[in-house]
ModelCIF file with pLDDT and N, C-alpha, C, O atoms, coordinates in Angstrom:
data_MODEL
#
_entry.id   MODEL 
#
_entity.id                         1 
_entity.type                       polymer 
_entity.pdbx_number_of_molecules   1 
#
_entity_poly.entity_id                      1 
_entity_poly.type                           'polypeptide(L)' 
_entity_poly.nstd_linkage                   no 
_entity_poly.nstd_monomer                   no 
_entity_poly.pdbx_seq_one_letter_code       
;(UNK)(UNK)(UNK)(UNK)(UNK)(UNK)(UNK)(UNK)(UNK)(UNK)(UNK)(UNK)(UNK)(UNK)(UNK)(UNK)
(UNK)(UNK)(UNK)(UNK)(UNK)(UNK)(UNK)(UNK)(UNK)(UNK)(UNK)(UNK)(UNK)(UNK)(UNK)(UNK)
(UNK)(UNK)(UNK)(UNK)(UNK)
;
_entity_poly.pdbx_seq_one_letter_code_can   XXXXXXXXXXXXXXXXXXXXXXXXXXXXXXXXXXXXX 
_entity_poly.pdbx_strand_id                 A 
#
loop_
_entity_poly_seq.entity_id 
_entity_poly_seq.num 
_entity_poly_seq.mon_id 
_entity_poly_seq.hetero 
1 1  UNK n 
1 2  UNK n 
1 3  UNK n 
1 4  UNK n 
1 5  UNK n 
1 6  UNK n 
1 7  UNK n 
1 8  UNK n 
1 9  UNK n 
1 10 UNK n 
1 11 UNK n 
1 12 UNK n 
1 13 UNK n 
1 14 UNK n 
1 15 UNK n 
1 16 UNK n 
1 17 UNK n 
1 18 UNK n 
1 19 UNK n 
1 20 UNK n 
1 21 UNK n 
1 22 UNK n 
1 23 UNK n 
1 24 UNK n 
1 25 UNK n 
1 26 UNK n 
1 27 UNK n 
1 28 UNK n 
1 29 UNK n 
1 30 UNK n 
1 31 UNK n 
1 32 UNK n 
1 33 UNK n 
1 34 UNK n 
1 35 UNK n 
1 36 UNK n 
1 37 UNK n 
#
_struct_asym.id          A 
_struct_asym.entity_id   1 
#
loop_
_ma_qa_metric.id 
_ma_qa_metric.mode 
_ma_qa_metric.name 
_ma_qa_metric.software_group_id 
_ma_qa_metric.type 
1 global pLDDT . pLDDT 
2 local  pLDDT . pLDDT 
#
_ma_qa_metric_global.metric_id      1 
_ma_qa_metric_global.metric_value   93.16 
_ma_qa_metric_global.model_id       1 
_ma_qa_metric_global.ordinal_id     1 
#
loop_
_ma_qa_metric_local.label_asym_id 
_ma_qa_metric_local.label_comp_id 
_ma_qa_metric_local.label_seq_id 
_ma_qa_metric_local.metric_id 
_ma_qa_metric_local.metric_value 
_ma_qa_metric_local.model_id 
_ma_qa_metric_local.ordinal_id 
A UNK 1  2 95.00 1 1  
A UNK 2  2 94.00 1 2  
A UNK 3  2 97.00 1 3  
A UNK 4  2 96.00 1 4  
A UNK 5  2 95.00 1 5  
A UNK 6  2 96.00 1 6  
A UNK 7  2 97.00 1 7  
A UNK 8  2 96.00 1 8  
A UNK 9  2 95.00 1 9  
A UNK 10 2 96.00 1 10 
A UNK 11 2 96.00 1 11 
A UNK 12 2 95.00 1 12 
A UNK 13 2 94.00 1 13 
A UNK 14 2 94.00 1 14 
A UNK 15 2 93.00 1 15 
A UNK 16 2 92.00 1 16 
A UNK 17 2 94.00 1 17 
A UNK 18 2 94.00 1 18 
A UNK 19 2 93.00 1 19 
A UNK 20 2 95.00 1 20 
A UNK 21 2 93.00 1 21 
A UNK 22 2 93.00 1 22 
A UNK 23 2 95.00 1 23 
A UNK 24 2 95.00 1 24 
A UNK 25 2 95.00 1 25 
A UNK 26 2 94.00 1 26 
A UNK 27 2 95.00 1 27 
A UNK 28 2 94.00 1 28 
A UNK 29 2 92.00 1 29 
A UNK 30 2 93.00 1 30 
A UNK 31 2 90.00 1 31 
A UNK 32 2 88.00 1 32 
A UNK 33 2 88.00 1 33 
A UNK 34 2 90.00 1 34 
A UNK 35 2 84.00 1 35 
A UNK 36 2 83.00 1 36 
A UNK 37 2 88.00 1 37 
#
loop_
_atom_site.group_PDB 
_atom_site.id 
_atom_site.type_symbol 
_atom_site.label_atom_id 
_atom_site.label_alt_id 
_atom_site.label_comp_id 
_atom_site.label_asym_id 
_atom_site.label_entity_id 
_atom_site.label_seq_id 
_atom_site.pdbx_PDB_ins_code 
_atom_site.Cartn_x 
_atom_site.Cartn_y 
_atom_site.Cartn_z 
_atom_site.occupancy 
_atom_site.B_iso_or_equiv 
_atom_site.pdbx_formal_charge 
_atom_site.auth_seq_id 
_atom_site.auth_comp_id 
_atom_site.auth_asym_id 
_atom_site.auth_atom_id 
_atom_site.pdbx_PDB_model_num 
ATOM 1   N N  . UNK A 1 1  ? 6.921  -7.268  6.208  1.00 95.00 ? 1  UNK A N  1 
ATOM 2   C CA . UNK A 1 1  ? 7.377  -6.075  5.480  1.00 95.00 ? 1  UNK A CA 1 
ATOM 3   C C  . UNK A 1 1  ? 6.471  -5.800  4.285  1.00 95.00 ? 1  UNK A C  1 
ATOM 4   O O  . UNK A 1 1  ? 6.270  -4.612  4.032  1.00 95.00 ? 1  UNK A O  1 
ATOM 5   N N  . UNK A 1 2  ? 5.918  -6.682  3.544  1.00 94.00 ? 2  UNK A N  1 
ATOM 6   C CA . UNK A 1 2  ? 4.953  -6.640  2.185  1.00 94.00 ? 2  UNK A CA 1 
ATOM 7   C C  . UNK A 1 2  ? 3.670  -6.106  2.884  1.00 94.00 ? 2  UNK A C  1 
ATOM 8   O O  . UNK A 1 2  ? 2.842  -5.435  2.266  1.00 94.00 ? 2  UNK A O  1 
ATOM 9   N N  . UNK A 1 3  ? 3.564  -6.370  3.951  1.00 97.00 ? 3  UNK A N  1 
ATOM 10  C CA . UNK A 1 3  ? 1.906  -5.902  4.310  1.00 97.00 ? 3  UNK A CA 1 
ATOM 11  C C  . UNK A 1 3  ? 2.141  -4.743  5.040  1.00 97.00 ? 3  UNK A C  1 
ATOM 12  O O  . UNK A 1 3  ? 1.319  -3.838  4.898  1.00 97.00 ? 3  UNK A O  1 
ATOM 13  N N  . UNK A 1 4  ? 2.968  -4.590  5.698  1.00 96.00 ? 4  UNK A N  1 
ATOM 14  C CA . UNK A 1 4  ? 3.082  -2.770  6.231  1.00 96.00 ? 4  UNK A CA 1 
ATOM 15  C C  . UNK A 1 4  ? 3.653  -2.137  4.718  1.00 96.00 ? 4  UNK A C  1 
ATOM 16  O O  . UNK A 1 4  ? 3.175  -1.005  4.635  1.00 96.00 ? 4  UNK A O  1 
ATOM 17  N N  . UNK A 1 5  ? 4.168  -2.320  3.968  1.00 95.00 ? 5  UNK A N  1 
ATOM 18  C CA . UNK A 1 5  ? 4.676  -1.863  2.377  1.00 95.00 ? 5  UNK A CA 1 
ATOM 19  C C  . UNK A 1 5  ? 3.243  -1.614  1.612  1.00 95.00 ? 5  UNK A C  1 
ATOM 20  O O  . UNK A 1 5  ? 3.059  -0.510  1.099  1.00 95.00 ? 5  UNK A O  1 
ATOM 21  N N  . UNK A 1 6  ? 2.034  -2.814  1.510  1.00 96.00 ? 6  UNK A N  1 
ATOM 22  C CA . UNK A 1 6  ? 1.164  -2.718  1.469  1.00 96.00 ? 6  UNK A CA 1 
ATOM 23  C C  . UNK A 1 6  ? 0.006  -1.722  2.281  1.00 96.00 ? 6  UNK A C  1 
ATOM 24  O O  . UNK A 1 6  ? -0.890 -1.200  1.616  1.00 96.00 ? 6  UNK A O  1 
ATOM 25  N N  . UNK A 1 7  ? 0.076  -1.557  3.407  1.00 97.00 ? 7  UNK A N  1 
ATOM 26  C CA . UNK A 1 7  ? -0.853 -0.423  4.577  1.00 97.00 ? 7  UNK A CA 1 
ATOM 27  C C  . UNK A 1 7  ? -0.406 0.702   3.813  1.00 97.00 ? 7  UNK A C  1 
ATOM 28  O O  . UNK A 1 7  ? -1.116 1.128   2.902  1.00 97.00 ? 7  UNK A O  1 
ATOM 29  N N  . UNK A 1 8  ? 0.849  1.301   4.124  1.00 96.00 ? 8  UNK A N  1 
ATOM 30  C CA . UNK A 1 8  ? 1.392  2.345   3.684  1.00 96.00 ? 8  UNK A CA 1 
ATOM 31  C C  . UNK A 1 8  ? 1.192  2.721   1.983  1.00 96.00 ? 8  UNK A C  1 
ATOM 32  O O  . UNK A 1 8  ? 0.657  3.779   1.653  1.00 96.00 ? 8  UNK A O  1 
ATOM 33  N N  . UNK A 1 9  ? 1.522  2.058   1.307  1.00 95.00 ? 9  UNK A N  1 
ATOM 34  C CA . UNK A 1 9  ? 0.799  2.309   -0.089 1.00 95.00 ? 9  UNK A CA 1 
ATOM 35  C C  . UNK A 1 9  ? -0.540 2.855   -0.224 1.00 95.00 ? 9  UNK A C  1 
ATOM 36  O O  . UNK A 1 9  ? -0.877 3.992   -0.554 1.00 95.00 ? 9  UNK A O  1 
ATOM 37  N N  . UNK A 1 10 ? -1.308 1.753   0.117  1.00 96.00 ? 10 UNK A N  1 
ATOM 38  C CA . UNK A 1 10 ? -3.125 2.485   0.519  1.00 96.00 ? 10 UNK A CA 1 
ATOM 39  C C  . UNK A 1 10 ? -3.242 3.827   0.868  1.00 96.00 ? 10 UNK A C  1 
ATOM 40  O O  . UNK A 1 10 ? -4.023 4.678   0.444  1.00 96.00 ? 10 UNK A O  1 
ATOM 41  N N  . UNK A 1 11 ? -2.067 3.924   1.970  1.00 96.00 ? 11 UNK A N  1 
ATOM 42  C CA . UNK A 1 11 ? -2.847 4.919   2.463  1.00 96.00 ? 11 UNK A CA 1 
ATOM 43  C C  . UNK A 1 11 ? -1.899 6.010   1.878  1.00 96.00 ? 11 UNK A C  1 
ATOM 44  O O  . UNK A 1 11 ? -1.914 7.052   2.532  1.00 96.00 ? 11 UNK A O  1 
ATOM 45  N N  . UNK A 1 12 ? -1.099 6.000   0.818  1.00 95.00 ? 12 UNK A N  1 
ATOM 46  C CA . UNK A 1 12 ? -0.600 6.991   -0.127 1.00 95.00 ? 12 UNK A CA 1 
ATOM 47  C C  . UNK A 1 12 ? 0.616  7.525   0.524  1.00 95.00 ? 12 UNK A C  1 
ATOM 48  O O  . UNK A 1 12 ? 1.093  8.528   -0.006 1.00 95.00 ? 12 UNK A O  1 
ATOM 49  N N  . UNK A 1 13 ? 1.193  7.067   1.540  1.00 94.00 ? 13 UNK A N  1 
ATOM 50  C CA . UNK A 1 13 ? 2.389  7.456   2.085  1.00 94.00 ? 13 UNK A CA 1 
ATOM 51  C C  . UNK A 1 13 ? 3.417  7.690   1.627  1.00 94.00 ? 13 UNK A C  1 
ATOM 52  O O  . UNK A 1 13 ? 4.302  8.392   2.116  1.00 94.00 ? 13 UNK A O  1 
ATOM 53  N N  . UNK A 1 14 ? 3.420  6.502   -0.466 1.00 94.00 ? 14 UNK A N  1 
ATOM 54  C CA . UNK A 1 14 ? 4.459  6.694   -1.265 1.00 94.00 ? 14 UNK A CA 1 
ATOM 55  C C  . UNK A 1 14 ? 3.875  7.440   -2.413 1.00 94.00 ? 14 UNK A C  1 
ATOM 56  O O  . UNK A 1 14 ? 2.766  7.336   -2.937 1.00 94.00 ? 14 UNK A O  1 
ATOM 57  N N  . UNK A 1 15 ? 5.275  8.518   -2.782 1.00 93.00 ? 15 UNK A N  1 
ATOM 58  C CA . UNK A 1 15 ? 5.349  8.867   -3.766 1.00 93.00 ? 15 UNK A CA 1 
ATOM 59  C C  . UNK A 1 15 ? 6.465  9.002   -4.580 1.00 93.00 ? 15 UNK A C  1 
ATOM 60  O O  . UNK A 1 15 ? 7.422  8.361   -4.146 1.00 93.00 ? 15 UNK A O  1 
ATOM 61  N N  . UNK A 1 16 ? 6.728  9.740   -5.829 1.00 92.00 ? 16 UNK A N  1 
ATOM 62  C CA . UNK A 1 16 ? 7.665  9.993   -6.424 1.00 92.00 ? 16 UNK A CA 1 
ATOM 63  C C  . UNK A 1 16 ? 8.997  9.938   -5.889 1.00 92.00 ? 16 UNK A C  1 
ATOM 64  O O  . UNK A 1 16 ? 9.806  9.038   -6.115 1.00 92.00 ? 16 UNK A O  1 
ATOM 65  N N  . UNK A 1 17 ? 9.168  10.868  -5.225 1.00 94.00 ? 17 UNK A N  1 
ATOM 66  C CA . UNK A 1 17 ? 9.536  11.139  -3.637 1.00 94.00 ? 17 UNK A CA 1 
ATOM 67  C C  . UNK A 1 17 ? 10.256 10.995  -2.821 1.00 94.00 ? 17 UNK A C  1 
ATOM 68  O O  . UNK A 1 17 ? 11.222 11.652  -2.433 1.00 94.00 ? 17 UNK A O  1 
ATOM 69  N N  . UNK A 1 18 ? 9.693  9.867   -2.429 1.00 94.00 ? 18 UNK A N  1 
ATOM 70  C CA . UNK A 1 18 ? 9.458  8.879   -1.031 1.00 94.00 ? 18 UNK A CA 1 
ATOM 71  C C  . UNK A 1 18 ? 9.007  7.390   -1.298 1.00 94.00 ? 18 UNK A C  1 
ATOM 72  O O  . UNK A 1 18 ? 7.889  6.881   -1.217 1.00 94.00 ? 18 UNK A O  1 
ATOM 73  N N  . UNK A 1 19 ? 10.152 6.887   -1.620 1.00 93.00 ? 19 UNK A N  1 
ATOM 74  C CA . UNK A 1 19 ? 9.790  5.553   -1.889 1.00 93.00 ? 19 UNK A CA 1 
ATOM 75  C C  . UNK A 1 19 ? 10.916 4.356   -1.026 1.00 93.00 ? 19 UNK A C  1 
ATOM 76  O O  . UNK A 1 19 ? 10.802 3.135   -1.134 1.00 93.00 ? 19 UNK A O  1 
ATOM 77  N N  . UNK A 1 20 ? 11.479 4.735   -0.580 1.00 95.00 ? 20 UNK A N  1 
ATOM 78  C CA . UNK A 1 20 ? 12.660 4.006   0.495  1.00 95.00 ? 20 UNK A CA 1 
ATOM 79  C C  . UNK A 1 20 ? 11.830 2.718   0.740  1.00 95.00 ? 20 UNK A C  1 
ATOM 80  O O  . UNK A 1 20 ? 12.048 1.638   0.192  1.00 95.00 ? 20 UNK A O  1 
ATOM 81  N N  . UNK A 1 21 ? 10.834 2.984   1.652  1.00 93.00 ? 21 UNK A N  1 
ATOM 82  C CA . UNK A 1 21 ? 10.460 1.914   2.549  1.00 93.00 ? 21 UNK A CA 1 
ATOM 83  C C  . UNK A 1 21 ? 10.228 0.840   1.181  1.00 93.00 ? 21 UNK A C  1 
ATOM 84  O O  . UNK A 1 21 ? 10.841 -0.216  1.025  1.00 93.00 ? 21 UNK A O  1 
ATOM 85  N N  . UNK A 1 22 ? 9.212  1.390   0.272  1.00 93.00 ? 22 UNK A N  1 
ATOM 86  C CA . UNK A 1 22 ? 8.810  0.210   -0.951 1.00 93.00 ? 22 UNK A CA 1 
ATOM 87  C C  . UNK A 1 22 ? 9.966  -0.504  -1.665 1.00 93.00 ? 22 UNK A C  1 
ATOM 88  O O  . UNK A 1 22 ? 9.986  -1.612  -2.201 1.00 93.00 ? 22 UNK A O  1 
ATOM 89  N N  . UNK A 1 23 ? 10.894 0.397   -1.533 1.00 95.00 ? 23 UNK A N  1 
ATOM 90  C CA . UNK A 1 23 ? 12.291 -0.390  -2.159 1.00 95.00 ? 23 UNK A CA 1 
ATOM 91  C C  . UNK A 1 23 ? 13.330 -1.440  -1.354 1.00 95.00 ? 23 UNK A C  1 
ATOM 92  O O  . UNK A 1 23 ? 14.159 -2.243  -1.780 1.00 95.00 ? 23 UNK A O  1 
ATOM 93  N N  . UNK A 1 24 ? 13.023 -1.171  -0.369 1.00 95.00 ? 24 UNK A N  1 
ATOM 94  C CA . UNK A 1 24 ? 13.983 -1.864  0.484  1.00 95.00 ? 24 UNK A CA 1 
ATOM 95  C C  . UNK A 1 24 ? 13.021 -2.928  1.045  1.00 95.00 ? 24 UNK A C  1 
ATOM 96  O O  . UNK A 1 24 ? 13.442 -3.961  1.566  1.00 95.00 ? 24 UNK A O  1 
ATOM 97  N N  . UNK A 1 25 ? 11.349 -2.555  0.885  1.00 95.00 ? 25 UNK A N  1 
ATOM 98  C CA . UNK A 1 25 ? 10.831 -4.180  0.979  1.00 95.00 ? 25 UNK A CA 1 
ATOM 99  C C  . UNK A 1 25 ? 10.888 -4.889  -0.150 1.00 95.00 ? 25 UNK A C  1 
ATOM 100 O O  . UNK A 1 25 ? 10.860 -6.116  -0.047 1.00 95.00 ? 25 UNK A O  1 
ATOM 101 N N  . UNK A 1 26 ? 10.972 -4.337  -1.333 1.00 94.00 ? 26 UNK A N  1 
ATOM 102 C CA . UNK A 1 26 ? 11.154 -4.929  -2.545 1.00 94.00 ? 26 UNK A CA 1 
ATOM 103 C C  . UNK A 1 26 ? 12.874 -5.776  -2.712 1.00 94.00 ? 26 UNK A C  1 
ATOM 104 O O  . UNK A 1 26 ? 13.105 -6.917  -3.113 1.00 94.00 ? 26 UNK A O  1 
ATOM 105 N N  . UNK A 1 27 ? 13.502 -5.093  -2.408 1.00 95.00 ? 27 UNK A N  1 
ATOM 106 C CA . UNK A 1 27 ? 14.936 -5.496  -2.432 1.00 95.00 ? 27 UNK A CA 1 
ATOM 107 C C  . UNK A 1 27 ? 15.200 -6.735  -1.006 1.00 95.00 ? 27 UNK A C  1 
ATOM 108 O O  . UNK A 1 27 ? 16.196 -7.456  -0.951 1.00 95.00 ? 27 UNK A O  1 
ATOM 109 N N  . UNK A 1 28 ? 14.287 -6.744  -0.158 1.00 94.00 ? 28 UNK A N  1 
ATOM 110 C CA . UNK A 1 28 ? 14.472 -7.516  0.750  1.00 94.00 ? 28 UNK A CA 1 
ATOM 111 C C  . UNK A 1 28 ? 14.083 -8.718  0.177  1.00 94.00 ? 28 UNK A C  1 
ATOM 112 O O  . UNK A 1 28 ? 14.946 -9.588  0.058  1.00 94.00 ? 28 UNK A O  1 
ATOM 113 N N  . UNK A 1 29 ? 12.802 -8.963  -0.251 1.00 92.00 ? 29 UNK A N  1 
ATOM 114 C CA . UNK A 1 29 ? 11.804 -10.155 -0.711 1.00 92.00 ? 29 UNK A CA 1 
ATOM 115 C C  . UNK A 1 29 ? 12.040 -11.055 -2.082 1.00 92.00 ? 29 UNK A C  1 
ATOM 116 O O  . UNK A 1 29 ? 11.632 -12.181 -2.365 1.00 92.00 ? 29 UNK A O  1 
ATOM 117 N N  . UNK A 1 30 ? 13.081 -9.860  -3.023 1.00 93.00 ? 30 UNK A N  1 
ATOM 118 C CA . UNK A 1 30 ? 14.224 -10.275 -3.861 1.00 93.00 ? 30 UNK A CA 1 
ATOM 119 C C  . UNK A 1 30 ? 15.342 -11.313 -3.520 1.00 93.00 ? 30 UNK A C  1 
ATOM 120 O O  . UNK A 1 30 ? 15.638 -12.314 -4.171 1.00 93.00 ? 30 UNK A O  1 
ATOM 121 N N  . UNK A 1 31 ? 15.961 -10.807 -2.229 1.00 90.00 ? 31 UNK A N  1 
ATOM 122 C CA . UNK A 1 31 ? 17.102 -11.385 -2.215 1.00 90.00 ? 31 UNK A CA 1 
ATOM 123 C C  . UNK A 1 31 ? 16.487 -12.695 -1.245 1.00 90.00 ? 31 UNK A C  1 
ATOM 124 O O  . UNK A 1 31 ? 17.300 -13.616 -1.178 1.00 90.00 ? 31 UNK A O  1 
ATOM 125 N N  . UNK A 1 32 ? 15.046 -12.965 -0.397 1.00 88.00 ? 32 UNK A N  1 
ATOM 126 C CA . UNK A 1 32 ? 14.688 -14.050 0.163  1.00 88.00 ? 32 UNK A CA 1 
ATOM 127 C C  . UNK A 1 32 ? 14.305 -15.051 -1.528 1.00 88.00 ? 32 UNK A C  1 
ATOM 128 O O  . UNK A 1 32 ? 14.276 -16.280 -1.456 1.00 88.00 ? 32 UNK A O  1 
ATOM 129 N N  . UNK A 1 33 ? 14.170 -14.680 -2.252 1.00 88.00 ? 33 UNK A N  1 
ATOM 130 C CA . UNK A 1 33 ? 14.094 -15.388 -3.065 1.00 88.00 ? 33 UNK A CA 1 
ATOM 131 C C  . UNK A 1 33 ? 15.201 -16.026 -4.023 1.00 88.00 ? 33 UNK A C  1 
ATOM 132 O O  . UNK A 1 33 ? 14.992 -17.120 -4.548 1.00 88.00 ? 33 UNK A O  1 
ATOM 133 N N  . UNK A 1 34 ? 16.604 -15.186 -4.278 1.00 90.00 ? 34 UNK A N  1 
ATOM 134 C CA . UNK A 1 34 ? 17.464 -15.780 -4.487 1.00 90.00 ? 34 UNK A CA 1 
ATOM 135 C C  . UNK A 1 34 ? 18.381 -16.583 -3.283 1.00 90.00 ? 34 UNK A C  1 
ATOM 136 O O  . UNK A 1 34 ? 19.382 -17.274 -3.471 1.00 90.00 ? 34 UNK A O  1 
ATOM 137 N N  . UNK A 1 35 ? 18.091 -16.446 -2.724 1.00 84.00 ? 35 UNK A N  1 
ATOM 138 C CA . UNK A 1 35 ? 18.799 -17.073 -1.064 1.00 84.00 ? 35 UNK A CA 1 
ATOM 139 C C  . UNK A 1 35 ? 17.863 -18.684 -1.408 1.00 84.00 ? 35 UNK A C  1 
ATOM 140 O O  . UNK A 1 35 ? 18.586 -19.614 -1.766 1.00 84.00 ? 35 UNK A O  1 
ATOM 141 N N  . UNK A 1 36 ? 16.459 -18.954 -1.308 1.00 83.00 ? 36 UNK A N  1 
ATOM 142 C CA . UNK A 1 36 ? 15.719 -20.088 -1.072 1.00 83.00 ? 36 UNK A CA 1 
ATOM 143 C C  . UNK A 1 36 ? 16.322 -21.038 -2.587 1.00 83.00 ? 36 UNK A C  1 
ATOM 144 O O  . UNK A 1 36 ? 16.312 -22.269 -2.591 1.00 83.00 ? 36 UNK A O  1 
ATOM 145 N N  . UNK A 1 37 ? 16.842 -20.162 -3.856 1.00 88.00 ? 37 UNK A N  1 
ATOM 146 C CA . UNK A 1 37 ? 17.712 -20.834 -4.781 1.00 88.00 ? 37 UNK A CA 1 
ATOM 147 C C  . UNK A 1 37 ? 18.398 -21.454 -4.449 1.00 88.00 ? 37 UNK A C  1 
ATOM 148 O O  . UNK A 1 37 ? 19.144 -22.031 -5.241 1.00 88.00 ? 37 UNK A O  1 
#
C-alpha cells in the first residue's frame, strides 16, 4: 500500500482534493503499528 501510495503521489494523482487513497494508507500503516505494540 506505501509503494502504490508512493507511484501515485509521483505521478501527482493526489491533491487537495483527492487524497482518500494517501489517507487510508496512512491510517492503515498507523494502526499496523499500534497492533505490533
Amino acid at each position: 500500500a506505501l509503494l502504490i501510495a508512493t507511484i501515485n503521489s509521483v505521478k501527482g494523482k493526489y491533491n487537495s482534493e483527492n487524497y482518500l487513497g494517501l489517507e487510508l494508507t496512512s491510517t492503515y500503516w498507523h494502526f499496523l503499528g499500534v497492533l505490533w505494540l
